[in-house]
Protein backbone atom coordinates (compact mmCIF):
# COMPACT_ATOMS: atom_id res chain seq x y z
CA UNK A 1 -8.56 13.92 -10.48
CA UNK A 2 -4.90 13.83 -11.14
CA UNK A 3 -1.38 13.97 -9.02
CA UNK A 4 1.55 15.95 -9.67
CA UNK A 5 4.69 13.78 -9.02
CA UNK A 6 7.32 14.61 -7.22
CA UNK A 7 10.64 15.03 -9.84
CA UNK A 8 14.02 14.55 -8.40
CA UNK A 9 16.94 12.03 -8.99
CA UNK A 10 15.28 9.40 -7.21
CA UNK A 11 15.15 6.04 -8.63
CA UNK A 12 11.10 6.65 -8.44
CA UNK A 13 11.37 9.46 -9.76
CA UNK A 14 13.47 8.41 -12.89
CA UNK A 15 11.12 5.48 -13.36
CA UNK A 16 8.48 7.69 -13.78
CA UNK A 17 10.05 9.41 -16.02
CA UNK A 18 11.03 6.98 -18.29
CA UNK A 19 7.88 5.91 -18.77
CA UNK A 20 6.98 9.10 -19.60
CA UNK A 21 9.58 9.68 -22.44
CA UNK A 22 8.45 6.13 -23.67
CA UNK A 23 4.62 8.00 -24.63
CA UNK A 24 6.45 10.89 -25.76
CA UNK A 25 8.66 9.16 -28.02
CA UNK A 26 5.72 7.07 -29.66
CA UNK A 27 3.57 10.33 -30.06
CA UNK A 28 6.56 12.35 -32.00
CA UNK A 29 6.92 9.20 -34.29
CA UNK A 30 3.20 9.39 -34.81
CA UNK A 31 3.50 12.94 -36.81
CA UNK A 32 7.75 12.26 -37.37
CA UNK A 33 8.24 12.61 -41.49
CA UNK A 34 4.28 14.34 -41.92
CA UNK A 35 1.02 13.66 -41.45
CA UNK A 36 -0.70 10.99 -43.84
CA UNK A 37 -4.18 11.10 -42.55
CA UNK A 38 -6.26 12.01 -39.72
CA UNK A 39 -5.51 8.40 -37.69
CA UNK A 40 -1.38 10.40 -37.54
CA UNK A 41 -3.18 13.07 -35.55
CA UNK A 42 -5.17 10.78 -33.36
CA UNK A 43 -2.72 8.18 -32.86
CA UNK A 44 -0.82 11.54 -31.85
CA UNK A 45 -3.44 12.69 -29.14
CA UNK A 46 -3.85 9.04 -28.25
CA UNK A 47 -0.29 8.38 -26.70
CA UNK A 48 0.78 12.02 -25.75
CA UNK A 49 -2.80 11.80 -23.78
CA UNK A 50 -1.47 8.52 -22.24
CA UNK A 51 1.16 9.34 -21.29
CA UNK A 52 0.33 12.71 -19.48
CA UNK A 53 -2.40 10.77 -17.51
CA UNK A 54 -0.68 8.14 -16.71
CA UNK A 55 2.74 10.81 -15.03
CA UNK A 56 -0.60 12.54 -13.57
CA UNK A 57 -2.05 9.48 -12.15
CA UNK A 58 -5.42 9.98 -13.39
CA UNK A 59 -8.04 7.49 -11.98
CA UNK A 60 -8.10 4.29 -14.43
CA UNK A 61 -5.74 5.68 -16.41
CA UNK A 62 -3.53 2.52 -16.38
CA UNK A 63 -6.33 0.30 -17.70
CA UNK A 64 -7.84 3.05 -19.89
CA UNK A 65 -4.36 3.09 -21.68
CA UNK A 66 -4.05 -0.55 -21.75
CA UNK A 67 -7.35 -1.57 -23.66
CA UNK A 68 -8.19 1.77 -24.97
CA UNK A 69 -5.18 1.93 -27.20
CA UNK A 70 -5.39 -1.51 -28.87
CA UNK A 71 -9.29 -1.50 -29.16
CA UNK A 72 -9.15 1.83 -30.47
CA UNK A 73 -6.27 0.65 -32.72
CA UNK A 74 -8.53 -2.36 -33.66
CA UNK A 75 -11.53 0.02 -34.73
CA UNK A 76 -9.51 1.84 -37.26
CA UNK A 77 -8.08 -0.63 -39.09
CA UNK A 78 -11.60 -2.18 -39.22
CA UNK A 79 -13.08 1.05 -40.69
CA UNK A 80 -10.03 1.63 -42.89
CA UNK A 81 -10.20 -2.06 -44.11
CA UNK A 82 -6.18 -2.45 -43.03
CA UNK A 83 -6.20 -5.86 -41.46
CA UNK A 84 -2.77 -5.19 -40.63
CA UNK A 85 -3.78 -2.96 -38.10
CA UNK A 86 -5.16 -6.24 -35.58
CA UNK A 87 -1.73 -7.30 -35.41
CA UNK A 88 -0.31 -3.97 -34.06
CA UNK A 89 -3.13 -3.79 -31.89
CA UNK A 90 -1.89 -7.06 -30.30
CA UNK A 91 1.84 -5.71 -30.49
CA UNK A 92 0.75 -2.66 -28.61
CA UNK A 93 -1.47 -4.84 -26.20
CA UNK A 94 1.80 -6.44 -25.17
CA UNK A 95 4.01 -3.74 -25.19
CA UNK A 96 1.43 -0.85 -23.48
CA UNK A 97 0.09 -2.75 -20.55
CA UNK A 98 3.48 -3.75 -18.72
CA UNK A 99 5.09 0.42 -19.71
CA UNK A 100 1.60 1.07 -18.14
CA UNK A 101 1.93 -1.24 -15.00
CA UNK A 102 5.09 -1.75 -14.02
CA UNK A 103 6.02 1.47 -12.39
CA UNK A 104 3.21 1.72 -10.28
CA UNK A 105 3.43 -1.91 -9.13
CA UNK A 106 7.56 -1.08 -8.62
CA UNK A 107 6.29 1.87 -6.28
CA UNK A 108 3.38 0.18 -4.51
CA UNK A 109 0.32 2.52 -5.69
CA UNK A 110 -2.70 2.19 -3.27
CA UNK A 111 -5.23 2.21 -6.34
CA UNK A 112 -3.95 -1.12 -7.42
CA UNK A 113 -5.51 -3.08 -5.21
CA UNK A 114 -3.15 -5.42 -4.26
CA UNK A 115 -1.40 -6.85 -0.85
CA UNK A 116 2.66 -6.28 -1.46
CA UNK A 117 3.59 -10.36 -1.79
CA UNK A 118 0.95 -10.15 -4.67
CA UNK A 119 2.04 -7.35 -6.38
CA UNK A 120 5.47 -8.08 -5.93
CA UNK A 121 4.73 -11.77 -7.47
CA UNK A 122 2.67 -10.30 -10.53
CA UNK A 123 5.19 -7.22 -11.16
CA UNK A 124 7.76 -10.47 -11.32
CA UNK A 125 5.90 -12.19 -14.34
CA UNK A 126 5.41 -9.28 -16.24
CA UNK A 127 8.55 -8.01 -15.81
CA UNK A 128 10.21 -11.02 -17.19
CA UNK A 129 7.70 -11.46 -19.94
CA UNK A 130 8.77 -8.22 -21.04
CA UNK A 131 12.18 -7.84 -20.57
CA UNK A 132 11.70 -10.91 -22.75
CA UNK A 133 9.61 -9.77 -25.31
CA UNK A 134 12.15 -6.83 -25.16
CA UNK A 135 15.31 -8.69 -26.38
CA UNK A 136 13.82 -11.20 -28.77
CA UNK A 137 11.07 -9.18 -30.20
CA UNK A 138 11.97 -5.36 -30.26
CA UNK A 139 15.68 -4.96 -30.38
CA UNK A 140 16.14 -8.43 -32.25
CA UNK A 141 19.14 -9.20 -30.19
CA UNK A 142 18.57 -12.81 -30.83
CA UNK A 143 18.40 -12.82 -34.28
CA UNK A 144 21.84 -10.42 -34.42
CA UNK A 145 23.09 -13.41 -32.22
CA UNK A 146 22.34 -16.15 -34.14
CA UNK A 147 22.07 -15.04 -37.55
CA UNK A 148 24.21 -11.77 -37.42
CA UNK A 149 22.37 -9.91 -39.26
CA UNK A 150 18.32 -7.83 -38.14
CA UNK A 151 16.10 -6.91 -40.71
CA UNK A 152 13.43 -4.24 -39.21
CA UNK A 153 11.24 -1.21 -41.14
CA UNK A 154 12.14 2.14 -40.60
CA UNK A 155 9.35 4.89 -39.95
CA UNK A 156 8.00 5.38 -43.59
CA UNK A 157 7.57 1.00 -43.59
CA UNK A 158 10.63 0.53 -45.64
CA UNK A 159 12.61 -2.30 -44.93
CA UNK A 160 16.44 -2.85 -44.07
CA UNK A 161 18.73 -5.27 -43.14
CA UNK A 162 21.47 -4.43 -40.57
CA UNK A 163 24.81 -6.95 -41.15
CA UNK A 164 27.11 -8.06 -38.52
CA UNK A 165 30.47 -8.71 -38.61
CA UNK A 166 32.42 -11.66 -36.81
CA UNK A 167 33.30 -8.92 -34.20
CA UNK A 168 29.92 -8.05 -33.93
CA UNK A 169 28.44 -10.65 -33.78
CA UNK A 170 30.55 -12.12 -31.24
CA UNK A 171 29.45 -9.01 -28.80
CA UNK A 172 26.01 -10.22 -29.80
CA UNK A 173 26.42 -12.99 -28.41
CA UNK A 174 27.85 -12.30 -25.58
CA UNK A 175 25.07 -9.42 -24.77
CA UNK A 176 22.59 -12.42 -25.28
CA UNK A 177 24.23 -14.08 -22.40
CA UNK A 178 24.44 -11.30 -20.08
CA UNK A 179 20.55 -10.49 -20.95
CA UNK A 180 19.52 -14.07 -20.34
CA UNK A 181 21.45 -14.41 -17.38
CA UNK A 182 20.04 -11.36 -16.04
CA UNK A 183 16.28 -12.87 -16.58
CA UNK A 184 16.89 -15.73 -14.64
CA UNK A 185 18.89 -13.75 -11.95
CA UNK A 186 15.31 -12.08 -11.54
CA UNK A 187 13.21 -14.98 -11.70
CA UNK A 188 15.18 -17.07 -9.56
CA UNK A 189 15.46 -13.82 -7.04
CA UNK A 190 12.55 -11.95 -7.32
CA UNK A 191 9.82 -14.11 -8.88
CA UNK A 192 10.96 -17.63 -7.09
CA UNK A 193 12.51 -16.35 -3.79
CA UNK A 194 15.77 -18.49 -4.27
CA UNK A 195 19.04 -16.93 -3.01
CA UNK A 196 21.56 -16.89 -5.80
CA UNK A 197 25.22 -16.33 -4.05
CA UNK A 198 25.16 -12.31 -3.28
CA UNK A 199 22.39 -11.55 -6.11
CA UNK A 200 19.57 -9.21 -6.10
CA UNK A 201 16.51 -8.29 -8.79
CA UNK A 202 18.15 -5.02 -9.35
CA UNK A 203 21.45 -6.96 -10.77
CA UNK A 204 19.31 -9.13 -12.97
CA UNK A 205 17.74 -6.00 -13.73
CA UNK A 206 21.13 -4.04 -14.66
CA UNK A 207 22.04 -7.27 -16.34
CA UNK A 208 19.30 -7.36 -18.66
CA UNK A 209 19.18 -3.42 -19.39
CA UNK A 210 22.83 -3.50 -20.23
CA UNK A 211 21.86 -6.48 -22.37
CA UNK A 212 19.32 -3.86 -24.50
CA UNK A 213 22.22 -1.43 -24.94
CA UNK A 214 24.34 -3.48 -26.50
CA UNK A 215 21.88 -4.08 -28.89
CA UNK A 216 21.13 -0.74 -29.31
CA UNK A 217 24.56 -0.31 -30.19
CA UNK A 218 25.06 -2.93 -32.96
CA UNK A 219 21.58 -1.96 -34.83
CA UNK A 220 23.29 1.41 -34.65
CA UNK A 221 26.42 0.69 -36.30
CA UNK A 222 26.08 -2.97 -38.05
CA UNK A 223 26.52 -2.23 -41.81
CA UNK A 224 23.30 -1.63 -43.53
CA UNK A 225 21.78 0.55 -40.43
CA UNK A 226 19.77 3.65 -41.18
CA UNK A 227 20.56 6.97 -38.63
CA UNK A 228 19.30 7.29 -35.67
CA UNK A 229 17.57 10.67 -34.55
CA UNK A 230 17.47 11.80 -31.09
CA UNK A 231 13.99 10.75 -30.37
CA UNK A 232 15.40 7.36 -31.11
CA UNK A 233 18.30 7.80 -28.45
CA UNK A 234 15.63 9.28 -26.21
CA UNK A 235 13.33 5.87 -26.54
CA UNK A 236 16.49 3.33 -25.72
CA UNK A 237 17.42 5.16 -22.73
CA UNK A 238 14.07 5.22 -21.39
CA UNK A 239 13.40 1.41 -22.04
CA UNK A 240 16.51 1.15 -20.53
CA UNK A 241 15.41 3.05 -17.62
CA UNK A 242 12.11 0.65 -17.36
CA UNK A 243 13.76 -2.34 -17.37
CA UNK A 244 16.76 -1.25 -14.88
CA UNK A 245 14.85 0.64 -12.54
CA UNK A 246 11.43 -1.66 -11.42
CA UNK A 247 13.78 -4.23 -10.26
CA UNK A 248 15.67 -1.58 -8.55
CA UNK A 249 12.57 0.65 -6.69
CA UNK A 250 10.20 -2.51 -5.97
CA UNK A 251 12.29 -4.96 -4.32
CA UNK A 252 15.06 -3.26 -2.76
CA UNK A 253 12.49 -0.85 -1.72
CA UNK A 254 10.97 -3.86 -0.35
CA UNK A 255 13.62 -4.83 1.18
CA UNK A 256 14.78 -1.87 2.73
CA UNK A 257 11.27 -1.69 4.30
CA UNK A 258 11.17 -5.27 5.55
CA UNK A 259 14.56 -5.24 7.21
CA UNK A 260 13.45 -2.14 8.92
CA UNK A 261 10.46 -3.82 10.63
């Protein structure tokens, strides 16, 4: 019924973990600041559950976690009459299924189904769609770029606006760059099977994830920016982790294994 994995330094091993921490982190923000109502509690049981079956490898677990979350999520807010609740169920449909994916397609699980050029292909689009979604949508790195300024709600819904100086906004920039270029290192590596001077996924990878910290950084110290508790520390490093590692364990894996036949 369930696995124990094996925990080590290993760049498996930390992938695993990451995604891990990822559950964790959105289970402690479910209860962080007090309980409102029961759906805290559940929402609570929900991801820590998640999480724990998906680090134990529990049968189906990856696609129970994927659709149960959102149609659960959809479910309350139709019973609690929130509407806004369908949109987070989409936000967490996007954001769930590749956390929930990716490091078993990176480490070629058997229950998956799937012939290596396949998975390797598929684990490709999703991990540019997200790595994507990442920069735009969740750490606003664009819109610090652009506009130099990211306006985001903190954990009780109360809004704030995090300014940029020149400076700043200037490293912006520049971490837009680096996170861009690392996508299309990856899709023209990984995804497309072009050669690209000395590159590899993992350095599109690297690329990208160093791309997220610098983000990280600026929505942590722009002018305007709330403070950051350890959980919130604990969640970049892990996404971090995600992004750096898949690239990292699947295809140099891969690699490794091919050049040995």
């Amino acid at each position: 019924m369930f696995k124990m994995p094996t925990i080590d330094l290993s760049a498996k091993s930390l992938l695993t973990l990451s995604q891990l921490g990822i559950f964790a982190v959105f289970a402690y923000w479910s209860v962080d600041g007090g309980v409102e109502d029961n759906f805290d509690y559940l929402f609570l049981v929900m991801m820590g559950g998640a999480g724990l079956a998906l680090f134990l490898s529990v049968p189906n677990a990856r696609m129970g976690v994927t659709l149960g979350i959102p149609a659960l999520m959809v479910v309350m807010g139709l019973a609690m009459g929130e509407n806004e609740m369908m949109f987070w169920a989409v936000f967490m449909l996007i954001m769930i299924g590749p956390i929930a994916y990716m490091p078993a397609m990176a480490t070629g699980d058997p229950t998956l189904g799937l012939d290596d050029e396949t998975r390797l292909q598929r684990l490709g689009i999703i991990w540019v769609v997200f790595a994507l979604f990442m920069m735009v949508g969740m750490v606003g790195l664009a819109d610090m770029a652009m506009e130099g300024e990211l306006t985001e709600d903190d954990n009780d819904g109360n809004e704030y606006t995090v300014t940029l100086d020149s400076t700043q906004q200037t490293i912006a920039q520049g971490g837009l760059a680096v996170g861009v270029i690392g996508v299309l290192v990856f899709l023209l590596t990984a995804v497309m099977g072009r050669e690209v001077g000395s590159m590899r996924p993992w350095h599109g990878g690297a690329m990208t994830a160093v791309a997220l910290l610098i983000a990280a950084y600026l929505s942590m110290t722009g002018e305007g920016a709330p403070a950051e508790s350890p959980m919130d520390f604990l969640m970049i490093l892990c996404m971090v982790g995600l992004i750096a590692l898949t690239p990292c364990v699947a295809y140099e894996g891969s690699s490794d294994s091919s050049e040995g036949e």
